[in-house]
Protein backbone atom coordinates (compact mmCIF):
# COMPACT_ATOMS: atom_id res chain seq x y z
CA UNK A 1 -15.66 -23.11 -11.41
CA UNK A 2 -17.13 -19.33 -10.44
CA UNK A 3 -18.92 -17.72 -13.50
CA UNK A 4 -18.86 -14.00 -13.94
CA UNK A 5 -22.43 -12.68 -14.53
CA UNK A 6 -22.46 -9.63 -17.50
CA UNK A 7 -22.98 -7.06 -14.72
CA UNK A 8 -19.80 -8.34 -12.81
CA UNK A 9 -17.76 -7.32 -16.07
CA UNK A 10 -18.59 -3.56 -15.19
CA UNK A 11 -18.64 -3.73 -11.44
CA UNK A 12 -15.84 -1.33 -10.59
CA UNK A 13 -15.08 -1.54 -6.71
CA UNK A 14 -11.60 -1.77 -5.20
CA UNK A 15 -10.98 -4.57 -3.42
CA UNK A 16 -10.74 -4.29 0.71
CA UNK A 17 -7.82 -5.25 2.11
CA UNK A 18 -8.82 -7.49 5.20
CA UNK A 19 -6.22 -7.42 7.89
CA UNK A 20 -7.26 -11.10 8.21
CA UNK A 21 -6.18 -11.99 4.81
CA UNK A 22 -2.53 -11.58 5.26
CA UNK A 23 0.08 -13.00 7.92
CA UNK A 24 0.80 -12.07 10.88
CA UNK A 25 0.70 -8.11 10.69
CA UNK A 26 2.71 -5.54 12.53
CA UNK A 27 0.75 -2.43 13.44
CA UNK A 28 2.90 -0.50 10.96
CA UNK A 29 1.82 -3.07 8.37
CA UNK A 30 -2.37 -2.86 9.55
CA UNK A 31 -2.02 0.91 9.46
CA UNK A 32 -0.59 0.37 5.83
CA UNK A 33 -3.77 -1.61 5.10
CA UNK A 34 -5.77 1.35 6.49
CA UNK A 35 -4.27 3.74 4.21
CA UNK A 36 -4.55 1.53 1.56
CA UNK A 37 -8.05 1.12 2.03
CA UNK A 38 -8.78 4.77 2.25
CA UNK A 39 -7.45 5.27 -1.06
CA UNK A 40 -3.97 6.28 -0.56
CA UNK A 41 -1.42 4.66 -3.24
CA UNK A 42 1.94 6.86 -2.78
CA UNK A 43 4.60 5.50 -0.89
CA UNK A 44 5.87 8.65 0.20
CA UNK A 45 2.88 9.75 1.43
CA UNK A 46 2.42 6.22 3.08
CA UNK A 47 5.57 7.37 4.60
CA UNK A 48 4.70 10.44 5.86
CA UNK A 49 1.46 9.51 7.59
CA UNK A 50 2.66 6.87 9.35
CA UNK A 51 5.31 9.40 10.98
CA UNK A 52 2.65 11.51 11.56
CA UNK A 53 0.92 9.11 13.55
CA UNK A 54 4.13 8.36 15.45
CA UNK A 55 5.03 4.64 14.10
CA UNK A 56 8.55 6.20 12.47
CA UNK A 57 10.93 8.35 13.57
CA UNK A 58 11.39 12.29 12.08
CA UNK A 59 14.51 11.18 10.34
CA UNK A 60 15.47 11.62 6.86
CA UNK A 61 17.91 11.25 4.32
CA UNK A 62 20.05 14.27 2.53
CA UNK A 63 17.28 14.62 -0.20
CA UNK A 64 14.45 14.70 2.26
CA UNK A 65 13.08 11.76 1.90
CA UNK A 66 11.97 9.84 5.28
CA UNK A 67 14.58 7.06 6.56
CA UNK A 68 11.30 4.94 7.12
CA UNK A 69 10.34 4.95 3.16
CA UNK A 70 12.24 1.70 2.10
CA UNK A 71 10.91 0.05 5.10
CA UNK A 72 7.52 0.52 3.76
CA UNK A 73 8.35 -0.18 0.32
CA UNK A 74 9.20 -3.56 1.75
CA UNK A 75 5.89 -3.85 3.06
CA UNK A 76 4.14 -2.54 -0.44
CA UNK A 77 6.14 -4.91 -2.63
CA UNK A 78 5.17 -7.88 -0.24
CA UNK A 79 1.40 -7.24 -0.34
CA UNK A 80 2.23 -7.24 -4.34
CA UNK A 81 3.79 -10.08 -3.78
CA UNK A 82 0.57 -11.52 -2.47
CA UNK A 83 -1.58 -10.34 -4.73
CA UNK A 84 -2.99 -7.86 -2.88
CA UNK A 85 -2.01 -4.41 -4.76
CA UNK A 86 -0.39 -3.85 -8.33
CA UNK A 87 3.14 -1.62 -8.75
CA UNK A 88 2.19 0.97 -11.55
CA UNK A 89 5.09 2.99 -11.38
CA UNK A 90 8.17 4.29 -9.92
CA UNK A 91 8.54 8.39 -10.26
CA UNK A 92 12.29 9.63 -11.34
CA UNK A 93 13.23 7.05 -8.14
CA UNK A 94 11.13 10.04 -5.90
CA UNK A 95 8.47 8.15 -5.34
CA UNK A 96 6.51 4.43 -5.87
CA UNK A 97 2.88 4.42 -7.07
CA UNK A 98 0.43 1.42 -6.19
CA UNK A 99 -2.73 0.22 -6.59
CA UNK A 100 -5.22 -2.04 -5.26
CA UNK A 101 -6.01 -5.10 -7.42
CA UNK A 102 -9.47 -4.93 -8.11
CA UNK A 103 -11.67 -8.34 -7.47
């Protein structure tokens, strides 16, 4: 059994996402890690980076929103799903916020 030490109670760091520590990525899946990593926790603006980089198309629905975005929902609800980040909320159905699950 792993004992905490007093200190560890206050130790405050995010936990790194390893592309190592989940199966077999994609590259739209490691560049989700990336972001993740560097502190980014919108969906939609998961989204829109990674068409910005050029791993999506341009296309998008009536309301704006980016034809890739349930795509990498998928991805952010399976890395949940594995422990790996924490759904915090969904915004009027606009957008999803996550966060990383802290060691």
């Amino acid at each position: 059994m792993d004992q905490i030490t007093f200190e560890d109670l206050f130790h405050d760091e995010k936990k790194v996402i390893k592309p190592n520590q989940t199966n077999n990525q994609s590259p739209i899946q490691m560049r989700v890690l990336e972001l993740l990593n560097s502190g980014e926790t919108s969906a939609l603006a998961i989204s829109e980076k990674l068409i910005d980089m050029g791993l999506f198309n341009k296309k998008r629905y009536i309301t704006n929103k980016p034809r890739c975005y349930a795509e990498v929902c998928l991805i952010l609800d399976e890395l949940v799903l594995q422990g790996f980040l924490r759904f915090i909320e969904d915004i009027e159905k606009k957008d999803r916020v996550y966060e990383l699950v802290k060691e």
